[in-house]
C-alpha atoms as a PDB file:
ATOM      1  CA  UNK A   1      72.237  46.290 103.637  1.00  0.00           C
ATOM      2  CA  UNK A   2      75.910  46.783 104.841  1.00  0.00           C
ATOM      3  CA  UNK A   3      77.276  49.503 106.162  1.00  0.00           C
ATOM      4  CA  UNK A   4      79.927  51.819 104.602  1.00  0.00           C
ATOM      5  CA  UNK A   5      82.286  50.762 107.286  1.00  0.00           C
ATOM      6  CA  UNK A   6      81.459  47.257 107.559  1.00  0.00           C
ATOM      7  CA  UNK A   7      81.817  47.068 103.168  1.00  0.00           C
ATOM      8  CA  UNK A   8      85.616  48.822 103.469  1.00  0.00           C
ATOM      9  CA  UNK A   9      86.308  46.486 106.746  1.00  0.00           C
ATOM     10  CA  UNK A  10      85.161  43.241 103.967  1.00  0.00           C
ATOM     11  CA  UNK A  11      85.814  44.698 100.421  1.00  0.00           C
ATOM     12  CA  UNK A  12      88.690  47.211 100.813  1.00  0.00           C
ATOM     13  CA  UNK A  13      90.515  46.168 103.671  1.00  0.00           C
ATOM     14  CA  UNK A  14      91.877  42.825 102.381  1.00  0.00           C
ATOM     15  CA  UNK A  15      92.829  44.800  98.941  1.00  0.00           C
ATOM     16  CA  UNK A  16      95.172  47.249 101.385  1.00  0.00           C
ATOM     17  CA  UNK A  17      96.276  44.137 103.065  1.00  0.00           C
ATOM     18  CA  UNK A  18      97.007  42.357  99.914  1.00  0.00           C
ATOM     19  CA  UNK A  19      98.538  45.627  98.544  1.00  0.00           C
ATOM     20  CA  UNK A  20     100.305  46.108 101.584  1.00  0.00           C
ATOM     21  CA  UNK A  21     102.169  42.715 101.964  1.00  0.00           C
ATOM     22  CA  UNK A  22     103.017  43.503  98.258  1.00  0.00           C
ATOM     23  CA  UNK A  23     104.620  46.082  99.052  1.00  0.00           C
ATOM     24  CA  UNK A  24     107.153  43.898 101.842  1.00  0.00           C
ATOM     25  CA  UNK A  25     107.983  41.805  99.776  1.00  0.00           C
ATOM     26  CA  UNK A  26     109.563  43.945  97.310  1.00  0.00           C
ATOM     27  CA  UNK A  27     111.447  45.758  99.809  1.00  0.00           C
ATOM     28  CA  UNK A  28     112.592  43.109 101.249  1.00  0.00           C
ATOM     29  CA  UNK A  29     111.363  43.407 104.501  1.00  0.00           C
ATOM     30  CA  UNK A  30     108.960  40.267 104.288  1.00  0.00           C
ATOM     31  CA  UNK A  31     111.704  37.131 104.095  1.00  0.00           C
ATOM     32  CA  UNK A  32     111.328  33.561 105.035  1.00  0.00           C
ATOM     33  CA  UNK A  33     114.253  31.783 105.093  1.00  0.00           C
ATOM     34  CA  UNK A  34     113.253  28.287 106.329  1.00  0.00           C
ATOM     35  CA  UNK A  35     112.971  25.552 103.417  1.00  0.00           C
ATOM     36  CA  UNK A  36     110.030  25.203 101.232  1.00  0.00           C
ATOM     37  CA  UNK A  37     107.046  22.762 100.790  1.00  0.00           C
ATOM     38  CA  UNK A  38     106.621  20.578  97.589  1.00  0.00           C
ATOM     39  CA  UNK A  39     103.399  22.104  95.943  1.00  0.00           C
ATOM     40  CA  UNK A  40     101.386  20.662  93.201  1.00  0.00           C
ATOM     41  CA  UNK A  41     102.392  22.026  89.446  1.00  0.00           C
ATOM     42  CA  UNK A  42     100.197  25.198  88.701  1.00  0.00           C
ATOM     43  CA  UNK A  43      99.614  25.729  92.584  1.00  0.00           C
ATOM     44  CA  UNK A  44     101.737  29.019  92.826  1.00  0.00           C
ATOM     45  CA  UNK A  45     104.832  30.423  94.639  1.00  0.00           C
ATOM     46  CA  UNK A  46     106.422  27.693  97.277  1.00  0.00           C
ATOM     47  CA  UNK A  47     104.931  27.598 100.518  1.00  0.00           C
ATOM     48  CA  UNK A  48     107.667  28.936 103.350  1.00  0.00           C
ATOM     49  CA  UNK A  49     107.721  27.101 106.584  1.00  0.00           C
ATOM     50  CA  UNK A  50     109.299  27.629 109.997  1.00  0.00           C
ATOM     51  CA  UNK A  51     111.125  25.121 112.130  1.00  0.00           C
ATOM     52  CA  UNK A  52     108.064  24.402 113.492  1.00  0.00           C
ATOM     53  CA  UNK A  53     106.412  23.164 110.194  1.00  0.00           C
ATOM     54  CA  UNK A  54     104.128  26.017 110.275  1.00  0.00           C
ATOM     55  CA  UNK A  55     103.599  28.415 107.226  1.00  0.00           C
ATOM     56  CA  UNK A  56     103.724  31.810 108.730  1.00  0.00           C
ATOM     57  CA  UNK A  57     102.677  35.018 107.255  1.00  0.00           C
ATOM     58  CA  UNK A  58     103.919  38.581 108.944  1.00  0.00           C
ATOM     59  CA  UNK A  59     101.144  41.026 108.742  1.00  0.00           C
ATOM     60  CA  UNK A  60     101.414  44.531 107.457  1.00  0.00           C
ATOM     61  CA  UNK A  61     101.480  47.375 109.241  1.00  0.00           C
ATOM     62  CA  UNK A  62      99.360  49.854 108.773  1.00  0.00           C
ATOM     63  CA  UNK A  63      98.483  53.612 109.409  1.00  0.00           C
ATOM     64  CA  UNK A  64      95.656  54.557 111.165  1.00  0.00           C
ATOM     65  CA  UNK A  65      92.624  54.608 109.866  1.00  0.00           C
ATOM     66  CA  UNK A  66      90.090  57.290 110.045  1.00  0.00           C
ATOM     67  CA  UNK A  67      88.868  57.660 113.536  1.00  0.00           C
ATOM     68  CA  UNK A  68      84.834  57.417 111.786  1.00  0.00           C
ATOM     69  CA  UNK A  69      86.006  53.562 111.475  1.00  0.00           C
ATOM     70  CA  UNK A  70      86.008  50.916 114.444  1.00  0.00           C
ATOM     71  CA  UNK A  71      88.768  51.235 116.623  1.00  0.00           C
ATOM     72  CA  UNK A  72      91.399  48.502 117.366  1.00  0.00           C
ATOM     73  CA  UNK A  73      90.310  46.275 119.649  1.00  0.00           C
ATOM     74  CA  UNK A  74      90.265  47.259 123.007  1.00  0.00           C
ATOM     75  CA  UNK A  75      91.938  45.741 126.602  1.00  0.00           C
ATOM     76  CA  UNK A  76      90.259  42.159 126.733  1.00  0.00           C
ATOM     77  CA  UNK A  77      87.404  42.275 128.903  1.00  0.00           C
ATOM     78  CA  UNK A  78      85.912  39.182 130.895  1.00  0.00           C
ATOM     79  CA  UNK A  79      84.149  36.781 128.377  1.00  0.00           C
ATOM     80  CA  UNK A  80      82.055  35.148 130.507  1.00  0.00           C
ATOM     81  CA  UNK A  81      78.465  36.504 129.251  1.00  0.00           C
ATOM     82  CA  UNK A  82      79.986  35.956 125.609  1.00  0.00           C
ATOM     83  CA  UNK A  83      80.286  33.208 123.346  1.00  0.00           C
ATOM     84  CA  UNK A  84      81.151  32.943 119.353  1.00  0.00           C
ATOM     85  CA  UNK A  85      77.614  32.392 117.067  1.00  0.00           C
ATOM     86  CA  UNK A  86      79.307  33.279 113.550  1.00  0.00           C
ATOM     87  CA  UNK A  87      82.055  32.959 111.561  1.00  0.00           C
ATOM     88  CA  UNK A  88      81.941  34.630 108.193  1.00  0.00           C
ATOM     89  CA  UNK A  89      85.272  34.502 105.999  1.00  0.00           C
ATOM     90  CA  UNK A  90      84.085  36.063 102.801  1.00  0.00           C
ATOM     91  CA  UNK A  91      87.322  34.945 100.767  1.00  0.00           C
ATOM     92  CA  UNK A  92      86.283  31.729 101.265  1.00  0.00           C
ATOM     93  CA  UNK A  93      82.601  31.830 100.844  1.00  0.00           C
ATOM     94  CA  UNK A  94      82.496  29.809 104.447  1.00  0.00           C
ATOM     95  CA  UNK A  95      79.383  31.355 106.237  1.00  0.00           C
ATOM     96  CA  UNK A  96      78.279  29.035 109.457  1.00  0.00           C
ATOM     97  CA  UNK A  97      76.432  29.073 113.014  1.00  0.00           C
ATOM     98  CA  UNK A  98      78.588  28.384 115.850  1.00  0.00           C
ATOM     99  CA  UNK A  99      77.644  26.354 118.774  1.00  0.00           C
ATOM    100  CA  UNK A 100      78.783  24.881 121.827  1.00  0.00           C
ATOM    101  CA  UNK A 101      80.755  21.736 120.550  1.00  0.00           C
ATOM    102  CA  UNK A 102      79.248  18.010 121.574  1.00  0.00           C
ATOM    103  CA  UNK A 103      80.379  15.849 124.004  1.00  0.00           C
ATOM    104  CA  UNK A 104      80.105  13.631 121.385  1.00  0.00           C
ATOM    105  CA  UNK A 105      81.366  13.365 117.447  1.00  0.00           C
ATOM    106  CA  UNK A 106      81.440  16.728 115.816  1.00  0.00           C
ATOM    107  CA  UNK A 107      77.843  18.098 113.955  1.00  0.00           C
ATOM    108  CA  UNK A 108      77.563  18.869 110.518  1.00  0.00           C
ATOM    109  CA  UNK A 109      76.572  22.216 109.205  1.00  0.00           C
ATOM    110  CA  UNK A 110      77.776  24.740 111.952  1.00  0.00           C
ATOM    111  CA  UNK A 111      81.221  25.205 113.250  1.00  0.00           C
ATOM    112  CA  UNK A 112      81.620  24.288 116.868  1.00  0.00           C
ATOM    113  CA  UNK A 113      83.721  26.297 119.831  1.00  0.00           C
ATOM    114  CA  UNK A 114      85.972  24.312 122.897  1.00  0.00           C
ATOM    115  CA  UNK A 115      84.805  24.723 126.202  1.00  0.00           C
ATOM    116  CA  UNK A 116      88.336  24.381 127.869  1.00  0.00           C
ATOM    117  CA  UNK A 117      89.090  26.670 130.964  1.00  0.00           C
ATOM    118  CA  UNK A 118      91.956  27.521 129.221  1.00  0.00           C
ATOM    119  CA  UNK A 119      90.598  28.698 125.973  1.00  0.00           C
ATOM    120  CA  UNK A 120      88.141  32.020 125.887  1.00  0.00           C
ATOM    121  CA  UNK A 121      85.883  33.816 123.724  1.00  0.00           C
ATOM    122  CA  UNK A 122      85.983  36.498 121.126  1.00  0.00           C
ATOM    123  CA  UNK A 123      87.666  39.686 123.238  1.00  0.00           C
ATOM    124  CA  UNK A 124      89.154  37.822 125.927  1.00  0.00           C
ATOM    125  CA  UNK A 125      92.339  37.976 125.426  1.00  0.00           C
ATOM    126  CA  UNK A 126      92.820  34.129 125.349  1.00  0.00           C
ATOM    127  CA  UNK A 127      93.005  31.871 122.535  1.00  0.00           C
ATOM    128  CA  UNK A 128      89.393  31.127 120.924  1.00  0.00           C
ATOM    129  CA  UNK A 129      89.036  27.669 119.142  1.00  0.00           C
ATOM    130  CA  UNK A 130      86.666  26.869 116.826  1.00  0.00           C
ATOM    131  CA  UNK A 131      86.476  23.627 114.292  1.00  0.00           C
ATOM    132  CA  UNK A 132      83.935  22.366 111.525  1.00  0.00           C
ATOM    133  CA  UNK A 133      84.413  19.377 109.126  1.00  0.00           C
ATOM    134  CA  UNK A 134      86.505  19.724 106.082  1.00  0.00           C
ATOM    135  CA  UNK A 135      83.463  19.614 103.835  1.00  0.00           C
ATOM    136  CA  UNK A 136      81.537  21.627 101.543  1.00  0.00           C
ATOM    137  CA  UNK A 137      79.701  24.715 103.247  1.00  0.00           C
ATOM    138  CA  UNK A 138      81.871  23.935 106.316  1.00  0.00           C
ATOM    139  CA  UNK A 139      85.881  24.449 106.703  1.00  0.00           C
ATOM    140  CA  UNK A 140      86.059  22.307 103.361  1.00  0.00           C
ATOM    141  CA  UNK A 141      87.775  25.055 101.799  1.00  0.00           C
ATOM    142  CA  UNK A 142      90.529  25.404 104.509  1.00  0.00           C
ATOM    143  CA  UNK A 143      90.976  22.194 103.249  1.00  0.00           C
ATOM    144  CA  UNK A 144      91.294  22.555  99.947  1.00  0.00           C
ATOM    145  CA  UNK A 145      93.757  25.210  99.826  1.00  0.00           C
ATOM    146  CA  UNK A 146      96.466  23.968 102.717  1.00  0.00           C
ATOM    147  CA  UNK A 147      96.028  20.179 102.500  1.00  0.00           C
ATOM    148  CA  UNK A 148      95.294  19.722  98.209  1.00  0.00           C
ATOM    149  CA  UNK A 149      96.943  23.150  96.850  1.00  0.00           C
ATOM    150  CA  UNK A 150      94.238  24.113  95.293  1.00  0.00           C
ATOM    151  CA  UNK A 151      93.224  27.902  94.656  1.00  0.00           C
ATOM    152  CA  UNK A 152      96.384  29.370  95.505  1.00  0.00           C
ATOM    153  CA  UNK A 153      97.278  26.926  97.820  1.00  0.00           C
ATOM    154  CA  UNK A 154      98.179  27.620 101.404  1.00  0.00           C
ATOM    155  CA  UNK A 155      99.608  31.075 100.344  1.00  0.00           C
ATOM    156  CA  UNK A 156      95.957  32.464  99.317  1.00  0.00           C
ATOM    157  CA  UNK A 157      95.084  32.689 103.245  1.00  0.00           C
ATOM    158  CA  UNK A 158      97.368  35.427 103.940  1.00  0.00           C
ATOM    159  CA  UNK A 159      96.093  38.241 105.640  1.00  0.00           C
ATOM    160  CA  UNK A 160      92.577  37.219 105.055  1.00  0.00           C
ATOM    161  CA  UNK A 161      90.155  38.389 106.913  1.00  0.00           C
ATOM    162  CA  UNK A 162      88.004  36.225 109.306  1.00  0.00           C
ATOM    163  CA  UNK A 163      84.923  37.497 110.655  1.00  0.00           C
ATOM    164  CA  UNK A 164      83.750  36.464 114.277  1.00  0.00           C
ATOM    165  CA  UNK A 165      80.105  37.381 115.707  1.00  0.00           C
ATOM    166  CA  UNK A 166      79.382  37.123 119.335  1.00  0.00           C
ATOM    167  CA  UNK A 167      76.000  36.575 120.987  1.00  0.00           C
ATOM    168  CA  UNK A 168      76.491  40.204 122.410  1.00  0.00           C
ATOM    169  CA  UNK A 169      75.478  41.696 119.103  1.00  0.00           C
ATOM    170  CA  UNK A 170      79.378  42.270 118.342  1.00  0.00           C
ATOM    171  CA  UNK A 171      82.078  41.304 115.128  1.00  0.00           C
ATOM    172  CA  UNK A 172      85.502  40.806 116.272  1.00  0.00           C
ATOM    173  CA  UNK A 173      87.978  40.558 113.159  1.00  0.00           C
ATOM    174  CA  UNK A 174      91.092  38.688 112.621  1.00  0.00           C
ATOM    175  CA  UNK A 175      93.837  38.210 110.000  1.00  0.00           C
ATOM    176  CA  UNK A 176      95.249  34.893 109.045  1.00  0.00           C
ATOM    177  CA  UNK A 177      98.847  34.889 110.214  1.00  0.00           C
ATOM    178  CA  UNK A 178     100.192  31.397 110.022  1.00  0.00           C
ATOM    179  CA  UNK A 179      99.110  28.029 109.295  1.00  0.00           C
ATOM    180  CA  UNK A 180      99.754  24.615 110.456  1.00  0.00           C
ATOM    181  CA  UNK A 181      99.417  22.509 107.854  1.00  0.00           C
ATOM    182  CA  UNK A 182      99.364  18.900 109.837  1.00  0.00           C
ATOM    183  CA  UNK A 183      99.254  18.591 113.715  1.00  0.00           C
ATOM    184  CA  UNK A 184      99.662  15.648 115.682  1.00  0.00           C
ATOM    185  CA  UNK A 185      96.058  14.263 116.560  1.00  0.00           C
ATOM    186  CA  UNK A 186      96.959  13.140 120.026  1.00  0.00           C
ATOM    187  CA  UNK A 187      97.275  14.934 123.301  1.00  0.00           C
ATOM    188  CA  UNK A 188      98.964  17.907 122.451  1.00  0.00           C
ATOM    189  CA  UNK A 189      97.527  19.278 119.539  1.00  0.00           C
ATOM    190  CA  UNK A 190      95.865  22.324 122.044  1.00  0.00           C
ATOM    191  CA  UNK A 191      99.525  22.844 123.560  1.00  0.00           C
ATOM    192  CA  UNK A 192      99.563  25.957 121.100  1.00  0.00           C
ATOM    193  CA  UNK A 193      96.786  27.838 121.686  1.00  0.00           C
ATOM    194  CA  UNK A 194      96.609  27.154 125.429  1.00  0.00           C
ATOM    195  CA  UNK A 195     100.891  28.562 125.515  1.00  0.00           C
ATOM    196  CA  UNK A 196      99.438  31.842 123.612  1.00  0.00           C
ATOM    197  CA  UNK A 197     100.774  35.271 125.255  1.00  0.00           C
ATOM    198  CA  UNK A 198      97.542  37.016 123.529  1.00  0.00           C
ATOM    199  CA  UNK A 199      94.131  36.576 121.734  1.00  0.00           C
ATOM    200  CA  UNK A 200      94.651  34.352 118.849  1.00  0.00           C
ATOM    201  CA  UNK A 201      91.963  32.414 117.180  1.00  0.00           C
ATOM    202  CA  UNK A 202      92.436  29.176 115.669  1.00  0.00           C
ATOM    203  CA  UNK A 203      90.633  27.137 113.216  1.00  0.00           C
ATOM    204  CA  UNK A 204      90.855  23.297 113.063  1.00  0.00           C
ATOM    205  CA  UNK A 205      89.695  21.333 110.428  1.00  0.00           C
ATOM    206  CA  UNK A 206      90.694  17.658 109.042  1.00  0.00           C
ATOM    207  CA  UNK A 207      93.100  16.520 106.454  1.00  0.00           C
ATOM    208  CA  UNK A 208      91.430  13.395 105.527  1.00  0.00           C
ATOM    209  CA  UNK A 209      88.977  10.582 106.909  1.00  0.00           C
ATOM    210  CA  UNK A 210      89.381   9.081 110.285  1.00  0.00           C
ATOM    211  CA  UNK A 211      89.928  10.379 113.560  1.00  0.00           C
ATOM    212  CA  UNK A 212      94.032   9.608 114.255  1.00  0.00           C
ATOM    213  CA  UNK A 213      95.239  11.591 111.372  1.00  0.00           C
ATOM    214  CA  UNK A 214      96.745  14.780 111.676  1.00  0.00           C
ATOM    215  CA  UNK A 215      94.673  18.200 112.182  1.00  0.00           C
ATOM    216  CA  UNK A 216      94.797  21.267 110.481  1.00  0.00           C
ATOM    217  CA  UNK A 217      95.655  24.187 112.094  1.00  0.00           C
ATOM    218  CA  UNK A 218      94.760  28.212 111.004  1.00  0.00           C
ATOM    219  CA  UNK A 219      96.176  30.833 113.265  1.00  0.00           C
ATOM    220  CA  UNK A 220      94.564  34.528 113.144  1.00  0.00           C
ATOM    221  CA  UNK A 221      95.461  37.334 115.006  1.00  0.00           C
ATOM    222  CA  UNK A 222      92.759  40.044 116.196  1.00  0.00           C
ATOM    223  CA  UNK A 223      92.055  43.272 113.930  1.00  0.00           C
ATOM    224  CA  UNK A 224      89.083  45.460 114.678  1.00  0.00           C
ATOM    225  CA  UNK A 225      86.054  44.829 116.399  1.00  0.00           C
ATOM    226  CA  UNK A 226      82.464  46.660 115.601  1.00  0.00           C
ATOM    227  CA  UNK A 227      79.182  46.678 117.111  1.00  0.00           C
ATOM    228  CA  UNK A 228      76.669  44.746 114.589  1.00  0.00           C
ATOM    229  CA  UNK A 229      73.155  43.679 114.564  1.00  0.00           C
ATOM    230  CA  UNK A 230      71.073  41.167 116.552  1.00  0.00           C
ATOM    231  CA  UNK A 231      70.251  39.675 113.646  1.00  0.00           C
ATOM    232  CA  UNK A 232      73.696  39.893 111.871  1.00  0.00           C
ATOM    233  CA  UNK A 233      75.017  37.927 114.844  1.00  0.00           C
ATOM    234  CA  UNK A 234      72.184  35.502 115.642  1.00  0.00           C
ATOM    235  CA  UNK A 235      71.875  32.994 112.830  1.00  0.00           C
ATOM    236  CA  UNK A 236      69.604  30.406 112.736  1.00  0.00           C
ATOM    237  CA  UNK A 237      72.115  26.955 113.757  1.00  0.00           C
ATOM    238  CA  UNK A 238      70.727  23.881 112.194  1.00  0.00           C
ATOM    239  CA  UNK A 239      73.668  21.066 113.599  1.00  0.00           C
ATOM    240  CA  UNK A 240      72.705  18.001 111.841  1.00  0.00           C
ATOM    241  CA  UNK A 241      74.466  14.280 112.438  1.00  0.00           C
ATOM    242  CA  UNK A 242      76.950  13.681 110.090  1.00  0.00           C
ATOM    243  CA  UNK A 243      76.368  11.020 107.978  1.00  0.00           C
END
């Protein structure tokens, strides 16, 4: 059974987000000025972009919570002894094991973490990275929304919540704050996330079949972080070969 806290960090939370960015935007203190994207008919409000080509989302801010809820998280810490075994993002319905990724082409059925020297885990203070195929009970949804425009389109990620579990029985928490909808597949497509000043993590999924086309890119920024359960944190992986 969840906890009180960990239901108003899942259930409540993103409605004060949600409620919160609402609130911006009427007051005009939440303005994109770059062009927009051409979205589908019936897909929503038009996508803003930067210069960049990213869709970027400014995150409320918020007062302090109660101090009986988890605290901000703290000054990164070595990661070393700590690696990424969950990632939950309820408003998606995505729920997968993370493991180490292959040397080899991506598994199916878990979502995968780099091992770059540059990149860190959950608390670090570096950029984490973690990718899964765009397919159904893995970042499929991702894909849905950003690349097709479907479900709200690219829009329906703001602020949402992303929910990280770490092999030392801990849930970090981030909020979507940008998107990059199609990023070169060649060298550089890590030039982002290693050139981050602070812990981001980013998401990576694809935008259609074969290797050279562009990857999709979800940037969240870190929220809370909570002890959890062994068990809540330790899911059973079952990485299959994708077919």
């Amino acid at each position: 059974m969840k906890s009180i806290a960990a239901a108003f960090r899942q259930r409540v939370m993103p409605a004060v987000l949600t409620a919160a960015g609402v609130t911006l935007l009427a007051s005009g203190l939440l303005q994109f000025g770059a062009p927009a994207l051409a979205r589908p008919a019936g897909s929503g409000a038009p996508t803003p972009t930067s210069s960049d080509g990213s869709i970027g989302y400014d995150p409320p801010s918020l007062p302090p919570l109660d101090t009986t809820q988890p605290s901000p998280s703290p000054t990164p810490t070595p990661d070393s002894h700590r690696v990424a075994t969950r990632i939950v993002i309820d408003g998606l319905d995505i729920d997968l094991a993370i493991v180490r990724a292959p040397s080899g082409y991506p598994w199916c059925n878990v979502a995968m973490y780099l091992t770059e020297p540059r990149l860190g885990q959950p608390g670090g203070g570096r950029s984490v990275y973690l990718y899964a195929h765009a397919r159904d009970g893995m970042f499929g949804p991702l894909y849905e929304r950003v690349t097709l425009g479907l479900h709200g389109g690219a829009n329906s990620l703001k602020n949402m919540l992303v929910l990280v579990y770490t092999s030392d029985d801990h849930v970090y928490e981030y909020t979507i704050t940008k998107v990059y909808p199609r990023v070169p597949a060649d060298t550089h497509f890590l030039d982002r996330p290693f050139a981050a000043k602070s812990e981001t993590l980013w998401l990576q999924t694809s935008t259609g079949h074969g290797g050279s086309l562009p990857k999709l890119q979800v940037v969240a920024v870190p929220f809370f972080d909570a002890p959890t359960t062994h068990a809540e944190a330790h899911p059973k992986a079952r990485p299959i070969a994708c077919g």
